[in-house]
C-alpha atoms as a PDB file:
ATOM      1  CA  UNK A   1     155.046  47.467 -47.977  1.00  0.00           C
ATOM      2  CA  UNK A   2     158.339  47.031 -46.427  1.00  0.00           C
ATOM      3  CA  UNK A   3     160.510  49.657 -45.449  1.00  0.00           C
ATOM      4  CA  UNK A   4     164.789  48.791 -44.237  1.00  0.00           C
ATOM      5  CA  UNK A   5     166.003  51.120 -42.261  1.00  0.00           C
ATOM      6  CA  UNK A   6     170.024  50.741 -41.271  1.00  0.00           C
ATOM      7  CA  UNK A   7     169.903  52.734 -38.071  1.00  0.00           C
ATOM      8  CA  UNK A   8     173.681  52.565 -36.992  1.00  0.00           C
ATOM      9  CA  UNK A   9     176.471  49.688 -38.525  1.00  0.00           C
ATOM     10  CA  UNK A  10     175.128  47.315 -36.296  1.00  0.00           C
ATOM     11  CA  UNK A  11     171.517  47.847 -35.590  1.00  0.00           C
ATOM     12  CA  UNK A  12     168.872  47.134 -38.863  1.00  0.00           C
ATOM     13  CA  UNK A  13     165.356  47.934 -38.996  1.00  0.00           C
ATOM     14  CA  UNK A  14     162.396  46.539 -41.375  1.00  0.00           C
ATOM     15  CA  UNK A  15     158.865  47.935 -40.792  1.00  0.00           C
ATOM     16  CA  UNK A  16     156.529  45.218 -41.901  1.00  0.00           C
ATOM     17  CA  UNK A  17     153.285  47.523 -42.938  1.00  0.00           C
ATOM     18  CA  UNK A  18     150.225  46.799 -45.306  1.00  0.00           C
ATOM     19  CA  UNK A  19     148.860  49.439 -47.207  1.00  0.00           C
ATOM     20  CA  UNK A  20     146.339  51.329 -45.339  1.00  0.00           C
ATOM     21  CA  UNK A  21     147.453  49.338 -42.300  1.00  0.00           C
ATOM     22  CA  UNK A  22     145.895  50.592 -38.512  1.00  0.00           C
ATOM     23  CA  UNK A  23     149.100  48.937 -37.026  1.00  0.00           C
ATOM     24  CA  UNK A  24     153.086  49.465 -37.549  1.00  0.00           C
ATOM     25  CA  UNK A  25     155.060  46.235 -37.171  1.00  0.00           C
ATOM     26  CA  UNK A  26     158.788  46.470 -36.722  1.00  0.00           C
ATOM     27  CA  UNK A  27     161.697  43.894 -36.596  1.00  0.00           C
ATOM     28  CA  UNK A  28     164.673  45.322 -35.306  1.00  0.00           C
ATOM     29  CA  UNK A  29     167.677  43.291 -35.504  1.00  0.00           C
ATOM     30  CA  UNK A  30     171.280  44.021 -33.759  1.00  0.00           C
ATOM     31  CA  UNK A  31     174.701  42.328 -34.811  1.00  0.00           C
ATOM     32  CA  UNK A  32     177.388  42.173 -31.454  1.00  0.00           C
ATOM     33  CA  UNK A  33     175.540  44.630 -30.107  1.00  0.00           C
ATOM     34  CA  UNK A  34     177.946  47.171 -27.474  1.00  0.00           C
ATOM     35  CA  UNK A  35     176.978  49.217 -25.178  1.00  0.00           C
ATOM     36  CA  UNK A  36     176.087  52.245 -27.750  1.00  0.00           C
ATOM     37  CA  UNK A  37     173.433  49.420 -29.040  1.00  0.00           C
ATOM     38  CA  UNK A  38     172.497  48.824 -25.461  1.00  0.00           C
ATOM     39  CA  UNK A  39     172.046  52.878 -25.017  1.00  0.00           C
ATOM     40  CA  UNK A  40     170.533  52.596 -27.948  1.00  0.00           C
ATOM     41  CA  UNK A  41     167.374  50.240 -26.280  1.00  0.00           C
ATOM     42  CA  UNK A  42     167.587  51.854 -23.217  1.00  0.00           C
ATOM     43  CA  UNK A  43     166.762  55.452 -25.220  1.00  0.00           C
ATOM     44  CA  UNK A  44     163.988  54.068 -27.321  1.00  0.00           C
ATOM     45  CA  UNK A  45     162.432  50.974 -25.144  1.00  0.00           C
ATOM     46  CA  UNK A  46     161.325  50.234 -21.663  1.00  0.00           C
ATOM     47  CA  UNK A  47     163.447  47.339 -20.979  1.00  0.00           C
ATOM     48  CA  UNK A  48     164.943  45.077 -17.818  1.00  0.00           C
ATOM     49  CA  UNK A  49     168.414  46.304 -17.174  1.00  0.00           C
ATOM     50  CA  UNK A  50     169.286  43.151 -16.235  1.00  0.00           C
ATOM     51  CA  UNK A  51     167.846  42.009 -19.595  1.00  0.00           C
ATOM     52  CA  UNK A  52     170.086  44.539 -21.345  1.00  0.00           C
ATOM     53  CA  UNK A  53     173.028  43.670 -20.062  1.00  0.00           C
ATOM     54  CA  UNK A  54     172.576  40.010 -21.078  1.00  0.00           C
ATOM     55  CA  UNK A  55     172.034  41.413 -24.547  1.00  0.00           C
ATOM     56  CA  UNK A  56     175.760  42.293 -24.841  1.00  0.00           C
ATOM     57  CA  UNK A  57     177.507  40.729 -27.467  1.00  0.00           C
ATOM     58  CA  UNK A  58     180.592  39.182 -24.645  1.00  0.00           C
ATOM     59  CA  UNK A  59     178.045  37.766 -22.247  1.00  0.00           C
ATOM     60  CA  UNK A  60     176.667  34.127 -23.556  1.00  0.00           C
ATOM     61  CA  UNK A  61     173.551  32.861 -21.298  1.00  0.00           C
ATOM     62  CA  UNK A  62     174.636  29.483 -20.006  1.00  0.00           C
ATOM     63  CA  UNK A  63     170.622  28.250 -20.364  1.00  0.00           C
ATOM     64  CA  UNK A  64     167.617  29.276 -22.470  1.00  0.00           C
ATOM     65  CA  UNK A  65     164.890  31.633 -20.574  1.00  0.00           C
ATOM     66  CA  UNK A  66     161.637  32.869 -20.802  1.00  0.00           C
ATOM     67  CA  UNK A  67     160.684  35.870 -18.896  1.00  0.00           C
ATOM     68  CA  UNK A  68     157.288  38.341 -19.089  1.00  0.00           C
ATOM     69  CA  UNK A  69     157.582  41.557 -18.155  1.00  0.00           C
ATOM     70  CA  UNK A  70     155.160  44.541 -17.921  1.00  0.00           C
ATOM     71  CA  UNK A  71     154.972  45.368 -21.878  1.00  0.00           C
ATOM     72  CA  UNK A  72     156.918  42.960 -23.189  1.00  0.00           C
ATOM     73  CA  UNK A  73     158.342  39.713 -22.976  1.00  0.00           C
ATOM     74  CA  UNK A  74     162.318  38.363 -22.852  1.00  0.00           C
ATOM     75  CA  UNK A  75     163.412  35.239 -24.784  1.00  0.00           C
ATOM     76  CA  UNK A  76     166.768  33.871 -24.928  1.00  0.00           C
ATOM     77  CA  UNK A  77     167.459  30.746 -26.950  1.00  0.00           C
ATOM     78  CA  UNK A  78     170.700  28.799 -28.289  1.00  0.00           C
ATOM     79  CA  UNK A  79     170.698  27.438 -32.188  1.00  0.00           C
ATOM     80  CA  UNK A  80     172.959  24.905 -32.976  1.00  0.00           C
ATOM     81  CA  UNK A  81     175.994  25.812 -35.901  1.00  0.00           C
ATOM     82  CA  UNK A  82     178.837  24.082 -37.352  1.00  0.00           C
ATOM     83  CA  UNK A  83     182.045  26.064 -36.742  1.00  0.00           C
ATOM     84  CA  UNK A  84     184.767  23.550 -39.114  1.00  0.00           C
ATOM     85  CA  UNK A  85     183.376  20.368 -37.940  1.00  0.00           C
ATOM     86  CA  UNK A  86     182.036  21.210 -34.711  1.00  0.00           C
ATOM     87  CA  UNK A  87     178.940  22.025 -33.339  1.00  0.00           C
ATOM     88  CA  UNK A  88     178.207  25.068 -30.823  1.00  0.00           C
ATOM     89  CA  UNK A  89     175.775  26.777 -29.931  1.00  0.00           C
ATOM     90  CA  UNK A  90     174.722  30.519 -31.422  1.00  0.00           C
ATOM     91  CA  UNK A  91     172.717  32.795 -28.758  1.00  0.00           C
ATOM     92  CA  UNK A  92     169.840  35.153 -29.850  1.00  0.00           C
ATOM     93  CA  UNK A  93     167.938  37.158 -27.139  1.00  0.00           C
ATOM     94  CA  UNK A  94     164.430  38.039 -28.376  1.00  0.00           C
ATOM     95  CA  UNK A  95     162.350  41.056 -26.947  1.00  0.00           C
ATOM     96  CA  UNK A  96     158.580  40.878 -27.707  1.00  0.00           C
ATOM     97  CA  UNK A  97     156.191  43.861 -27.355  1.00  0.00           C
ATOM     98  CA  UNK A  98     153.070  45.285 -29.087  1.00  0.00           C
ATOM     99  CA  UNK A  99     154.068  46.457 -32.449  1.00  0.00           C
ATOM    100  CA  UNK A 100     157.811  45.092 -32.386  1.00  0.00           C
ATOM    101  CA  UNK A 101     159.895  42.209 -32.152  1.00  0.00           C
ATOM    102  CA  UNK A 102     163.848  42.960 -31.363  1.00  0.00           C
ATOM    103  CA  UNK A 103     166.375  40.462 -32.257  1.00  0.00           C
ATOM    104  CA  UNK A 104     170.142  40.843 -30.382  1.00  0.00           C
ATOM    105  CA  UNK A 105     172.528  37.844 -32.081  1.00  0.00           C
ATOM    106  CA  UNK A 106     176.124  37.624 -32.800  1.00  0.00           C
ATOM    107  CA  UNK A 107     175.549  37.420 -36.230  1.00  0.00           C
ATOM    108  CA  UNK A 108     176.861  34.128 -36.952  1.00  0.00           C
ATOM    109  CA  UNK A 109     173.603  32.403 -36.862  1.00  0.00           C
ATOM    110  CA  UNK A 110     173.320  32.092 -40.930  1.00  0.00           C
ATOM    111  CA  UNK A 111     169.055  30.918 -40.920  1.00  0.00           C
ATOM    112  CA  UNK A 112     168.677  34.193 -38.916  1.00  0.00           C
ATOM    113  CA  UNK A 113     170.714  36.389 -41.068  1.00  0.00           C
ATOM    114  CA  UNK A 114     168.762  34.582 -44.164  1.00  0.00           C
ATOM    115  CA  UNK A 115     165.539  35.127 -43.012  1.00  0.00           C
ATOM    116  CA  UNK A 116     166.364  38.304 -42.071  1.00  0.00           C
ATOM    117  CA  UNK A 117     167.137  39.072 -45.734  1.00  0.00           C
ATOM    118  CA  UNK A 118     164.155  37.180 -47.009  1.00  0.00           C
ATOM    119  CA  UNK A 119     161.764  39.795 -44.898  1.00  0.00           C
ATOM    120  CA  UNK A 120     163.593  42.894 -45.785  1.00  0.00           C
ATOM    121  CA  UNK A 121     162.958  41.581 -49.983  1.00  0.00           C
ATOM    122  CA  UNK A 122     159.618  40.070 -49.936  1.00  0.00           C
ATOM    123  CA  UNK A 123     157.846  40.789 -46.327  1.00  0.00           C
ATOM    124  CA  UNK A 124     154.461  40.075 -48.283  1.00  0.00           C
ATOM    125  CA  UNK A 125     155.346  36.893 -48.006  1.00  0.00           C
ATOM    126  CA  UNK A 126     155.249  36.495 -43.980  1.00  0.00           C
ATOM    127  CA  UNK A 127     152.161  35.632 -41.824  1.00  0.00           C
ATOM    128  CA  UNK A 128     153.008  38.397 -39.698  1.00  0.00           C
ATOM    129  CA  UNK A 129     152.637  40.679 -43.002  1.00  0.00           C
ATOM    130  CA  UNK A 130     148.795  39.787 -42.443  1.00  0.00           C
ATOM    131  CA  UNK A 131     148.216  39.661 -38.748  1.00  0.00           C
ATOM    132  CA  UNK A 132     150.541  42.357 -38.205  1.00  0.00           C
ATOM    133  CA  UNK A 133     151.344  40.893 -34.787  1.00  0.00           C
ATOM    134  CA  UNK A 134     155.142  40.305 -33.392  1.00  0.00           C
ATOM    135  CA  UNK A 135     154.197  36.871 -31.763  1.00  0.00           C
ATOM    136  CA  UNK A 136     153.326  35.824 -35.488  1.00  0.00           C
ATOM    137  CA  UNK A 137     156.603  37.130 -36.525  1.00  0.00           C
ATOM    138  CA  UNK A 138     158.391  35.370 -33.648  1.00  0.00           C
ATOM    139  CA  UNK A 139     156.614  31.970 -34.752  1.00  0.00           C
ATOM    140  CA  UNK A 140     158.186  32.535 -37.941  1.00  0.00           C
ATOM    141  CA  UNK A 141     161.557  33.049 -36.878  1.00  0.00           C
ATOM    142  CA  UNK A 142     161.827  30.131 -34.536  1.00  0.00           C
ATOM    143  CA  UNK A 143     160.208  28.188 -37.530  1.00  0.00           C
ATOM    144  CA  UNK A 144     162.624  28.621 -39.887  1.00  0.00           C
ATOM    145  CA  UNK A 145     165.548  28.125 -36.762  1.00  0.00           C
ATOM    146  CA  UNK A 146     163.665  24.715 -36.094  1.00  0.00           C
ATOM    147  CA  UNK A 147     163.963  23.776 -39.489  1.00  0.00           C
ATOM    148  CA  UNK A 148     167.517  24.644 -40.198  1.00  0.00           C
ATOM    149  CA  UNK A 149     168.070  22.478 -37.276  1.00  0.00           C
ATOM    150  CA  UNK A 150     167.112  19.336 -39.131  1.00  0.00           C
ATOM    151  CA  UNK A 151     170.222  19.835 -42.191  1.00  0.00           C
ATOM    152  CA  UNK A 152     172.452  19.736 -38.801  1.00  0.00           C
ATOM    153  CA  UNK A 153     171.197  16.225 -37.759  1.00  0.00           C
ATOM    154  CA  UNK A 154     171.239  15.135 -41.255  1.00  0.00           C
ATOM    155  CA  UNK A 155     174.719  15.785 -41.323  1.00  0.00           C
ATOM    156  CA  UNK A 156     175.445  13.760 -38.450  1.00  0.00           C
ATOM    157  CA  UNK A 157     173.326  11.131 -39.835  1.00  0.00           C
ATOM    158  CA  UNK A 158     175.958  11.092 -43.026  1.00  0.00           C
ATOM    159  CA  UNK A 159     178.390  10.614 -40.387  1.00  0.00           C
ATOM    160  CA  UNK A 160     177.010   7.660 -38.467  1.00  0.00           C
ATOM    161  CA  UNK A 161     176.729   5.787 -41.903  1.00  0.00           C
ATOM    162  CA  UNK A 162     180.484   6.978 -43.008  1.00  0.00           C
ATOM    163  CA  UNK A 163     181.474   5.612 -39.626  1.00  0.00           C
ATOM    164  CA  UNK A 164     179.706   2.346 -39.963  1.00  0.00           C
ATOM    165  CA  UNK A 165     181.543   2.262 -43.523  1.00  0.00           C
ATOM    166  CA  UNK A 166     184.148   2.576 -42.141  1.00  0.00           C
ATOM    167  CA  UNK A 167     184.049   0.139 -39.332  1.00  0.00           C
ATOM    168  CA  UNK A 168     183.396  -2.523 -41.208  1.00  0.00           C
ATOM    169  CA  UNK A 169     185.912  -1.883 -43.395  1.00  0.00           C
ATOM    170  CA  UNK A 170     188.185  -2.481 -41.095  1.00  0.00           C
ATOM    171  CA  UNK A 171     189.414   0.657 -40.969  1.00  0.00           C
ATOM    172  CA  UNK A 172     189.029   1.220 -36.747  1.00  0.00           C
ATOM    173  CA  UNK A 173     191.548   3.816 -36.412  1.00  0.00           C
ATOM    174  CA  UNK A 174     189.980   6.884 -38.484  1.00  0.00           C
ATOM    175  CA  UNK A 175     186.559   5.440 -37.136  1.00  0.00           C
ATOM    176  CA  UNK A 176     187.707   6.303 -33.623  1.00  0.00           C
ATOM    177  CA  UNK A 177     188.588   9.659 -34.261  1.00  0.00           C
ATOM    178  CA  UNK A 178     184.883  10.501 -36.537  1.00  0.00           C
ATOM    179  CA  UNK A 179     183.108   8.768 -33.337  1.00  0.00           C
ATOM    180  CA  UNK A 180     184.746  10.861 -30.795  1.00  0.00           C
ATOM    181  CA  UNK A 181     183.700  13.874 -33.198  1.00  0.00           C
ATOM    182  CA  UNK A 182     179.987  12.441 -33.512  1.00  0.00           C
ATOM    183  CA  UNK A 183     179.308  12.210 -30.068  1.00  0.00           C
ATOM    184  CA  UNK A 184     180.571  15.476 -28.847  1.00  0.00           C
ATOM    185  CA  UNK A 185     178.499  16.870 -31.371  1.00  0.00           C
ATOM    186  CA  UNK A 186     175.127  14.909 -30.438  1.00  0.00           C
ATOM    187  CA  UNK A 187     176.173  15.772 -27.173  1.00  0.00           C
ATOM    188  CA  UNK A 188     176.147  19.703 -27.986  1.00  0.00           C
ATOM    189  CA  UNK A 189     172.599  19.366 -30.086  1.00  0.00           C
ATOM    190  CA  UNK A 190     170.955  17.373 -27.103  1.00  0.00           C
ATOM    191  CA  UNK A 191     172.282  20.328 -24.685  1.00  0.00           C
ATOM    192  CA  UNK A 192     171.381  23.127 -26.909  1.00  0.00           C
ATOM    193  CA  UNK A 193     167.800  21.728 -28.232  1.00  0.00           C
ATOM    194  CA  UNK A 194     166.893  20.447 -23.981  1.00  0.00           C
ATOM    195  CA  UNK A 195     164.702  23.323 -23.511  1.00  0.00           C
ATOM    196  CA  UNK A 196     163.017  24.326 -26.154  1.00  0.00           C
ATOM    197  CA  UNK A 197     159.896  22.471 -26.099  1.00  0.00           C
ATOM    198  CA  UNK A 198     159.157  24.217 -22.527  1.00  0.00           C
ATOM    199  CA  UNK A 199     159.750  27.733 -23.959  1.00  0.00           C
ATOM    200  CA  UNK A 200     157.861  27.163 -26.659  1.00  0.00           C
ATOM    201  CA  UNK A 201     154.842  25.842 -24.594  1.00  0.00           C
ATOM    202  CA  UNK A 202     155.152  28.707 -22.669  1.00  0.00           C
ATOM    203  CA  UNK A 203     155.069  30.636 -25.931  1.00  0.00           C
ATOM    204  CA  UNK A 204     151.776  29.229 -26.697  1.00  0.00           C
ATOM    205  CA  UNK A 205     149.860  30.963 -23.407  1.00  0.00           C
ATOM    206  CA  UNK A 206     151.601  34.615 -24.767  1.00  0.00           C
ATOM    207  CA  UNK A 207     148.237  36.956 -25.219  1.00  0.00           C
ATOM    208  CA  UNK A 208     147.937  38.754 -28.558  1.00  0.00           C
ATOM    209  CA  UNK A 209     144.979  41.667 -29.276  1.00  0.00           C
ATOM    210  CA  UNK A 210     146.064  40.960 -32.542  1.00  0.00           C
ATOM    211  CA  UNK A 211     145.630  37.212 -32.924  1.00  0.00           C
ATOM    212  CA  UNK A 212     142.928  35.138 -31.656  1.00  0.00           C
ATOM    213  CA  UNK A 213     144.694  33.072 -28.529  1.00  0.00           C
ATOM    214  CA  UNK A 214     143.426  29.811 -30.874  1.00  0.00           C
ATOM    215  CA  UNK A 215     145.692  30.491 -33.693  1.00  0.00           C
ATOM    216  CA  UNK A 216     148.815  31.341 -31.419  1.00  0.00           C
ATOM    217  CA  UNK A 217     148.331  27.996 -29.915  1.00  0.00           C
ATOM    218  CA  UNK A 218     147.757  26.417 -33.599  1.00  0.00           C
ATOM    219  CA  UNK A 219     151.223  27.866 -34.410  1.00  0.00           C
ATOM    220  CA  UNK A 220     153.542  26.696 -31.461  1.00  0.00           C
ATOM    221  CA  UNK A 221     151.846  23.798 -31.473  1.00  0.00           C
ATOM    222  CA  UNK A 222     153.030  23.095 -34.739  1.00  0.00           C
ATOM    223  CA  UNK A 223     156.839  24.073 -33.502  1.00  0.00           C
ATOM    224  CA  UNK A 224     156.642  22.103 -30.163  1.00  0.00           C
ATOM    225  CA  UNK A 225     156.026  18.947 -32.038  1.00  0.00           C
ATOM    226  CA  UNK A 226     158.977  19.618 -34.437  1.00  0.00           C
ATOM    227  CA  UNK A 227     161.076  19.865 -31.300  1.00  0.00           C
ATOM    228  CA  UNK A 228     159.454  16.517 -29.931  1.00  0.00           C
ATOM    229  CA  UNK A 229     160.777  15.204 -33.296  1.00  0.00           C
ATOM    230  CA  UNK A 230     164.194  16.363 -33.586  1.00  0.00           C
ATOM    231  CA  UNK A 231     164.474  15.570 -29.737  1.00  0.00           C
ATOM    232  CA  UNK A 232     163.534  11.760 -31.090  1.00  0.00           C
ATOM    233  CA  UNK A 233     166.214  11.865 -33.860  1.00  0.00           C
ATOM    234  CA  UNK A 234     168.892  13.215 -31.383  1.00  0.00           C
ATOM    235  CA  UNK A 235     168.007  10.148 -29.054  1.00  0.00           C
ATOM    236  CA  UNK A 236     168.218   7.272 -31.955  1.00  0.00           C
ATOM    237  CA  UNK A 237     171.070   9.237 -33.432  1.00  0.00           C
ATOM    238  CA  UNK A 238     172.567   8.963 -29.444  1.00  0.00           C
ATOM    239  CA  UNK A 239     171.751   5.300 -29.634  1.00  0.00           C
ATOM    240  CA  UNK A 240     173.197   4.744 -32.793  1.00  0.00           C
ATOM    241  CA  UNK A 241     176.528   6.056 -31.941  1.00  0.00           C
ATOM    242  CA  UNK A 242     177.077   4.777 -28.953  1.00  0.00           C
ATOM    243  CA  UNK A 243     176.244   0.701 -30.340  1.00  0.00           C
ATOM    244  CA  UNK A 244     178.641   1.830 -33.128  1.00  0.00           C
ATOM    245  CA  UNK A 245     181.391   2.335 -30.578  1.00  0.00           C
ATOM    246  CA  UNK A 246     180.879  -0.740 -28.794  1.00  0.00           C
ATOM    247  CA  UNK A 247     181.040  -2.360 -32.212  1.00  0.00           C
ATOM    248  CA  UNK A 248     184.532  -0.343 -32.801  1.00  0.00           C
ATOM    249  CA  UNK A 249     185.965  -0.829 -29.488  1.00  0.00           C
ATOM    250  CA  UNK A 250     185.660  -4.944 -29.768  1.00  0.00           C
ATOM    251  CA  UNK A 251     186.811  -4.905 -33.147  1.00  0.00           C
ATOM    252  CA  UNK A 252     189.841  -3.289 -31.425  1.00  0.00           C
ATOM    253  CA  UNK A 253     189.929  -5.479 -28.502  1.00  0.00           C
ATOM    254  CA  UNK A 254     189.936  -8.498 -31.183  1.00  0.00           C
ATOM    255  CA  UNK A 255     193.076  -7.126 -33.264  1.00  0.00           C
ATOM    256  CA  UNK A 256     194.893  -6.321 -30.046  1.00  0.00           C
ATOM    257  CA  UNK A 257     194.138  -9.909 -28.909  1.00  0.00           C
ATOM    258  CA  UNK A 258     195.365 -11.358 -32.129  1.00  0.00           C
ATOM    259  CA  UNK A 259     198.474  -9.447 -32.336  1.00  0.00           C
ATOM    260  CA  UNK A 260     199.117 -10.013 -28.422  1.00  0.00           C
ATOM    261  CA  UNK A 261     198.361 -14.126 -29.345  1.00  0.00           C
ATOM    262  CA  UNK A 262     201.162 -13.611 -32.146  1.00  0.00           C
ATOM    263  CA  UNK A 263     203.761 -11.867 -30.120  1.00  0.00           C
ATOM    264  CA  UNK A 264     202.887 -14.635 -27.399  1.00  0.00           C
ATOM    265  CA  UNK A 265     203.314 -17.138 -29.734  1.00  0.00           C
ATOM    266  CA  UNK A 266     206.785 -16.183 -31.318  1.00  0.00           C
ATOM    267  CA  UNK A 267     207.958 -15.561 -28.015  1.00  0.00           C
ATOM    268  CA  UNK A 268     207.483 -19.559 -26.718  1.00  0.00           C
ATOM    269  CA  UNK A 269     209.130 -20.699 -29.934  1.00  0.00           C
ATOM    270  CA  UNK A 270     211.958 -18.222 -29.322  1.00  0.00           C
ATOM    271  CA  UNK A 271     212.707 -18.568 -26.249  1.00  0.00           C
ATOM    272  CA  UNK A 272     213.960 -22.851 -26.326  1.00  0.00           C
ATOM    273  CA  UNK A 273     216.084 -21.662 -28.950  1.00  0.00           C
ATOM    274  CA  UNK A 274     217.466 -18.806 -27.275  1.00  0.00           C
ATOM    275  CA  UNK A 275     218.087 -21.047 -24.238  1.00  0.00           C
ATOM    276  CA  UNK A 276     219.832 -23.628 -26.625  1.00  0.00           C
ATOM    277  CA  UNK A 277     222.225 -20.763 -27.908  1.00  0.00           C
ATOM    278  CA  UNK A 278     223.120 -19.647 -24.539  1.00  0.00           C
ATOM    279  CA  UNK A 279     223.663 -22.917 -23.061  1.00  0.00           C
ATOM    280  CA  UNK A 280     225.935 -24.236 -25.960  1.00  0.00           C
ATOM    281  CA  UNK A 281     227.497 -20.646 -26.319  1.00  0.00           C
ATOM    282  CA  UNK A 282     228.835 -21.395 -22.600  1.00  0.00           C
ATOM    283  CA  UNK A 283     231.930 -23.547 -23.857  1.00  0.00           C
ATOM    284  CA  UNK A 284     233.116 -25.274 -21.294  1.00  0.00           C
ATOM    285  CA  UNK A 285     235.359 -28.563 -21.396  1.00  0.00           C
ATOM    286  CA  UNK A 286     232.852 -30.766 -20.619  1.00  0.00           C
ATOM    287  CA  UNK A 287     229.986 -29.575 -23.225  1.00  0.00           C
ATOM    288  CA  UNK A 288     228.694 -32.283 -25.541  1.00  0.00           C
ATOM    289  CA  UNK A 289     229.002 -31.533 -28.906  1.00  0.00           C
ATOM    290  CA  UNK A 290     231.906 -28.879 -29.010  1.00  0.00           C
ATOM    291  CA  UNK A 291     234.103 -30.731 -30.459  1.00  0.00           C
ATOM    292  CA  UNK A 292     232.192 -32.597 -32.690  1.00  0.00           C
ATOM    293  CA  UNK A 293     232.597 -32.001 -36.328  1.00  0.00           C
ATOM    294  CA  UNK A 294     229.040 -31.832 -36.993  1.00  0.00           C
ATOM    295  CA  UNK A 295     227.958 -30.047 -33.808  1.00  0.00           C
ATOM    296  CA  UNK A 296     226.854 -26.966 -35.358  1.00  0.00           C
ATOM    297  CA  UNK A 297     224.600 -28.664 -37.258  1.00  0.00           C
ATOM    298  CA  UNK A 298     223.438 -30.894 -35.079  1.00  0.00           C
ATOM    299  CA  UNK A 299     222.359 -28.012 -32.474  1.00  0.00           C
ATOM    300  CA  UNK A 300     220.714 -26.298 -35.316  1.00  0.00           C
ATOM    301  CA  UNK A 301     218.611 -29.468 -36.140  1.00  0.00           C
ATOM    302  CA  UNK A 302     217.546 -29.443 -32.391  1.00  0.00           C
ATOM    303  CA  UNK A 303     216.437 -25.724 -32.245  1.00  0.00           C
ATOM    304  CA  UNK A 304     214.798 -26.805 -35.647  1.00  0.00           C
ATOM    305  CA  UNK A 305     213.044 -29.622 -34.343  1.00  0.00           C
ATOM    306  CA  UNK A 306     212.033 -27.986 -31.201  1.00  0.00           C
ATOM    307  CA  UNK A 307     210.264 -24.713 -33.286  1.00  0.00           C
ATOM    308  CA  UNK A 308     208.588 -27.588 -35.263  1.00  0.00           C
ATOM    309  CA  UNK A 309     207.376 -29.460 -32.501  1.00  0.00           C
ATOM    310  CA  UNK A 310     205.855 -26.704 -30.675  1.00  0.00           C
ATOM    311  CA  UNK A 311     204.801 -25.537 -33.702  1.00  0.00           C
ATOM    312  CA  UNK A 312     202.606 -28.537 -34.208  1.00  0.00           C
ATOM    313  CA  UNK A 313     201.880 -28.664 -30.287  1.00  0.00           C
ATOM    314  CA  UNK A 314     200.124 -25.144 -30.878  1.00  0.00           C
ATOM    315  CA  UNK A 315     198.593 -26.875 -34.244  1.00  0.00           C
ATOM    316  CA  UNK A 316     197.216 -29.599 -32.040  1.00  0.00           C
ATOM    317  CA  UNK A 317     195.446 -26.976 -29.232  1.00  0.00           C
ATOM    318  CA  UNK A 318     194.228 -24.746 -31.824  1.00  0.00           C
ATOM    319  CA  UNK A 319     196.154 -21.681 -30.932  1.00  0.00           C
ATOM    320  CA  UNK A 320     197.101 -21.136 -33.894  1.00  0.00           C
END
């Protein structure tokens, strides 16, 4: 039995109940909450001030925490989401008490906001619908955040293949640019994923009079070795990117060389012949060849036969 309740535009509220149920469980979720959503917790819950205040939509928690409290206990945790092309990290502060589970979020976290939707239609569907417990509910949440996780590395996996496409294509220039995008965005995963597996170990020692301390273990078990595993993927993906660039960067360093060998190259053959010009362009009484009827073309057969010659001196060295 599920029951939505929109308590003001930004704050929602589901009560998770079975029929005939002893216990009430409650998700209450706020969207950039303000301070009337902050007087809001203060009025109803027992709460940190501190923990409050860091619940305010225009303050953004530079690390993930864990904190227990008398009565409850205060998560905050980053998500990873693409904004355009780029990855950044979305902030949800949890609050975790007997009989409730608050979530605080900007709202532009779209696995939250799904799951979110999938509880208020069809909460029979949740383990916490049966245990009734907010830890359970928690697990769920961060399960379905975990997993959403994985579509994000996939799509930097598409992009380590389209760059490697794309370096052997020759194409180094818009392989540069996808690269520098690819590794500011592993970067940003590996930052915002660092600490989860140490929250949710700490998770797993969170007592329940609900849930037997065997099956709260079972379940963050199950999500601390999904963060081992995406931890693994960011680190091959890390790898990956970085031999791609070394790849890329002496593919560059080759094409530079060759078209620094080329300009090298025309330059000796030009310059005899420039020297030629500016000797015989001096005119003076005593220059051979001036007044020859065939000096023109005798100078140009020289210049000729020098490029030739050094031509097939370069032949000879194999610097061509």
């Amino acid at each position: 039995m599920t029951h939505c309740h929109k308590i003001s535009n930004n704050i929602y509220e589901i009560d998770i109940r079975r029929p005939k149920a002893k216990t009430d469980l409650k998700w209450v979720n706020i969207i950039n909450a303000q301070n009337s959503e902050i007087q809001y917790l203060k009025k109803n819950y027992d709460f940190n001030l501190k923990h409050l205040n860091s619940s305010l939509s225009t303050v953004f928690s530079q690390r993930p925490m864990i904190s227990q409290e008398p009565g409850y206990v205060f998560i905050v945790l980053h998500f990873p989401i693409y904004v355009g092309d780029k990855v950044i990290a979305g902030e949800i502060e949890f609050f975790i008490g007997h009989g409730y589970l608050i979530t605080v979020h900007n709202g532009n976290i779209p696995a939250l906001n799904e799951f979110f939707i999938m509880c208020k239609e069809n909460s029979a569907a949740l383990l916490a619908y049966n245990w009734e417990s907010s830890i359970i509910l928690l697990y769920e949440i961060l399960n379905k955040l975990i997993h959403d996780c994985y579509g994000l590395i996939d799509e930097t996996s598409v992009g380590i293949t389209r760059v490697e496409d794309l370096i052997f294509e020759r194409n180094q220039n818009e392989a540069v640019s996808m690269i520098l995008n690819l590794r500011r965005n592993i970067i940003n995963l590996r930052k915002i994923l660092q600490n989860h597996e140490s929250i949710l170990k700490s998770l797993m020692e969170v007592k329940s009079t609900l849930v037997p301390q065997v099956e709260i273990r079972k379940h963050y078990d199950h999500l601390v070795e999904h963060s081992k595993r995406i931890w693994n993927m960011l680190d091959n993906q890390k790898e990956m990117i970085e031999v791609l660039n070394s790849t890329n960067q002496s593919l560059l360093d080759n094409q530079m060389t060759n078209v620094m060998k080329t300009l090298t190259i025309f330059s000796v053959i030009v310059f005899p012949l420039t020297l030629l010009a500016a000797i015989f362009s001096m005119r003076t009484e005593s220059m051979p060849l001036v007044h020859n009827p065939y000096g023109f073309w005798i100078i140009i057969c020289i210049m000729f036969t020098s490029s030739v010659g050094m031509l097939l001196y370069f032949e000879k060295k194999k610097w061509l």
